[in-house]
N, C-alpha and C. Protein backbone atom coordinates (compact mmCIF):
# COMPACT_ATOMS: atom_id res chain seq x y z
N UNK A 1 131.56 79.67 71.35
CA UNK A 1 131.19 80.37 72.56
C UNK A 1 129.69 80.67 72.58
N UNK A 2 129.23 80.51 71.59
CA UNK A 2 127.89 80.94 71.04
C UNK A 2 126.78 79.69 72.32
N UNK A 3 127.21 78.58 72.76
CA UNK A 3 126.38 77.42 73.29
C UNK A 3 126.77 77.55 74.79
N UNK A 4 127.49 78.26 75.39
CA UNK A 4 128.42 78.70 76.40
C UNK A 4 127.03 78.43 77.62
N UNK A 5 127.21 77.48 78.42
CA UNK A 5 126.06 77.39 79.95
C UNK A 5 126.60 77.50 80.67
N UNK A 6 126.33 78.32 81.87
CA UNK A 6 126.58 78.12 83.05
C UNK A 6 125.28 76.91 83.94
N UNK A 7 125.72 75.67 84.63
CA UNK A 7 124.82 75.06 85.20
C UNK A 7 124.18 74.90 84.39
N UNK A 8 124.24 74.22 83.01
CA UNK A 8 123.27 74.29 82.49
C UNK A 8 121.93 75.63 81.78
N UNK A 9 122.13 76.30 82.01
CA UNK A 9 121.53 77.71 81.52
C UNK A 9 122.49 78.46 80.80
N UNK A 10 122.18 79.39 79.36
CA UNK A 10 122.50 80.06 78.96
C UNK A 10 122.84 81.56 79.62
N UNK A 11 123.36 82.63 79.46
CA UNK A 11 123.68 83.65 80.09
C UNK A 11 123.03 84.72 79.69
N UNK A 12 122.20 84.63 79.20
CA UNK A 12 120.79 85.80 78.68
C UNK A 12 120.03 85.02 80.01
N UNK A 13 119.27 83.67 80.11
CA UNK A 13 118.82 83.29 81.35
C UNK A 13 119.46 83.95 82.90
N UNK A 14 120.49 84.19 82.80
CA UNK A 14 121.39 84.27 83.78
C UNK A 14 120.63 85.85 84.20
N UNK A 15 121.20 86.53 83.29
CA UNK A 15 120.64 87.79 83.36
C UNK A 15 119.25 87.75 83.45
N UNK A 16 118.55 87.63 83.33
CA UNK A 16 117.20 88.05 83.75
C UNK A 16 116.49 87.49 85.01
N UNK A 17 117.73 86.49 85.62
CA UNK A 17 117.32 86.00 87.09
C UNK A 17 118.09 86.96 87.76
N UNK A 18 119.20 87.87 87.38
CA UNK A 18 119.50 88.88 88.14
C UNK A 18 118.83 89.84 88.08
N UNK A 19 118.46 90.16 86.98
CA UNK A 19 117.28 91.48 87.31
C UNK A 19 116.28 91.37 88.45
N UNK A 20 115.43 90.27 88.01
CA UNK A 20 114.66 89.52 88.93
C UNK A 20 115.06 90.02 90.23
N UNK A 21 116.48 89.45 90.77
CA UNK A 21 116.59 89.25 92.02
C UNK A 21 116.70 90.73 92.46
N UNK A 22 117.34 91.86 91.39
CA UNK A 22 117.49 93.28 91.72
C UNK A 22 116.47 94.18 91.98
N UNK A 23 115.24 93.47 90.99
CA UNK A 23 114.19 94.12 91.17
C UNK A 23 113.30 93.94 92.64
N UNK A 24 113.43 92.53 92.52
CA UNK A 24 112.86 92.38 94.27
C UNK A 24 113.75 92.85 95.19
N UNK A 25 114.82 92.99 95.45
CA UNK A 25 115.58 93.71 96.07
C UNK A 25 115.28 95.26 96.37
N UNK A 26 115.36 95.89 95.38
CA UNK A 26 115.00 97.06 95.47
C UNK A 26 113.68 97.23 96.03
N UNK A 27 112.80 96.28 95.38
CA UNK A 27 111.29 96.89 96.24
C UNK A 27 111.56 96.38 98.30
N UNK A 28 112.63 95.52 98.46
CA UNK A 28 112.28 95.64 99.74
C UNK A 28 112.77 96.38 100.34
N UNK A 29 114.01 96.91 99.81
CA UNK A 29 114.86 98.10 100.33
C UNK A 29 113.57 99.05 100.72
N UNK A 30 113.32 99.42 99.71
CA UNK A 30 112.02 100.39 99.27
C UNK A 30 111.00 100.38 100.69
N UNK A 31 110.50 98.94 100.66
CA UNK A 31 109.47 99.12 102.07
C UNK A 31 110.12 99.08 102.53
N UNK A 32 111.71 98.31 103.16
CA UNK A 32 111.87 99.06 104.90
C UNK A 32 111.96 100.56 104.72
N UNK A 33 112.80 101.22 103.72
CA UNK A 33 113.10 102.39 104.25
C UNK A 33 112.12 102.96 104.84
N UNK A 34 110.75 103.30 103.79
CA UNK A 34 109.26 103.68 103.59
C UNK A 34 108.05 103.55 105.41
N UNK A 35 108.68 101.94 105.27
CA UNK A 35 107.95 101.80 106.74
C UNK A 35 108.66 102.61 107.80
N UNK A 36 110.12 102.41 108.01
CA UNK A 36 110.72 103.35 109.20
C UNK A 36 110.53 104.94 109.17
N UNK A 37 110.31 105.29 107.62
CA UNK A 37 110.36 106.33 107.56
C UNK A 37 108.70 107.22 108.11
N UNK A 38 107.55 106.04 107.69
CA UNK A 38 106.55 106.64 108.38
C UNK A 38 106.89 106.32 109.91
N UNK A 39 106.85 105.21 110.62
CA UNK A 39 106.75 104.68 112.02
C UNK A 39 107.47 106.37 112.40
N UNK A 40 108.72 106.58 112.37
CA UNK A 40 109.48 108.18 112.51
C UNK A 40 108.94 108.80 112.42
N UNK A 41 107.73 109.34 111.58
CA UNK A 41 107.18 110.53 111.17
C UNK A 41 105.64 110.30 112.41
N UNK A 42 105.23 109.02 112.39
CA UNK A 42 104.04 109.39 113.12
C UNK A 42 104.40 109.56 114.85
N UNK A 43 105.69 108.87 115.24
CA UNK A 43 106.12 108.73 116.64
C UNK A 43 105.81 109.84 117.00
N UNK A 44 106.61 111.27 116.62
CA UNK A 44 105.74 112.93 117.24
C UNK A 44 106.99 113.57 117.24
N UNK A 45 108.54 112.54 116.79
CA UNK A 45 110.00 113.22 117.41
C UNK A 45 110.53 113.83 116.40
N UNK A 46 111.03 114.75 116.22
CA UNK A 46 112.15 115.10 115.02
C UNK A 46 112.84 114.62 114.81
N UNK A 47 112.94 114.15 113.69
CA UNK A 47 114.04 113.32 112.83
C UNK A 47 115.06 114.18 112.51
N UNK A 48 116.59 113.77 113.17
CA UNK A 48 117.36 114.51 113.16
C UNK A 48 118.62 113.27 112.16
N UNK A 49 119.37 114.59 112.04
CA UNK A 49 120.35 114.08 110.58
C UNK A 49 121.05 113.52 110.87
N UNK A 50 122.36 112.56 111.13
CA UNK A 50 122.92 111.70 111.54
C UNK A 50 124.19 112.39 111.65
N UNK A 51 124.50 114.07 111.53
CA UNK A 51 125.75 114.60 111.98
C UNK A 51 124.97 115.37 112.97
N UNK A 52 123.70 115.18 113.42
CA UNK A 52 123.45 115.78 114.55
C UNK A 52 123.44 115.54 116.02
């Protein structure tokens, strides 16, 4: 089990193209939230809570 590929790649490879992909993920999450959250803040409106 020790030679075990997926596609040809080992599964330590595997993993670190998921990080990869988690890490860029997260940073875009990151700017949309970030951008909507200024565009909201400079518009002039109160940002109201979503049970409001």
């Amino acid at each position: 089990m020790k030679d075990f590929l997926i596609f040809g790649k080992d599964i330590n490879t595997w993993l670190i193209y998921v990080l990869i992909f988690f890490g860029i993920t997260l940073l875009a999450f990151g700017w949309v939230w970030l951008s909507g959250f200024l565009v909201d803040m400079q518009s002039g409106k109160s940002i109201k809570q979503p049970w409001e």
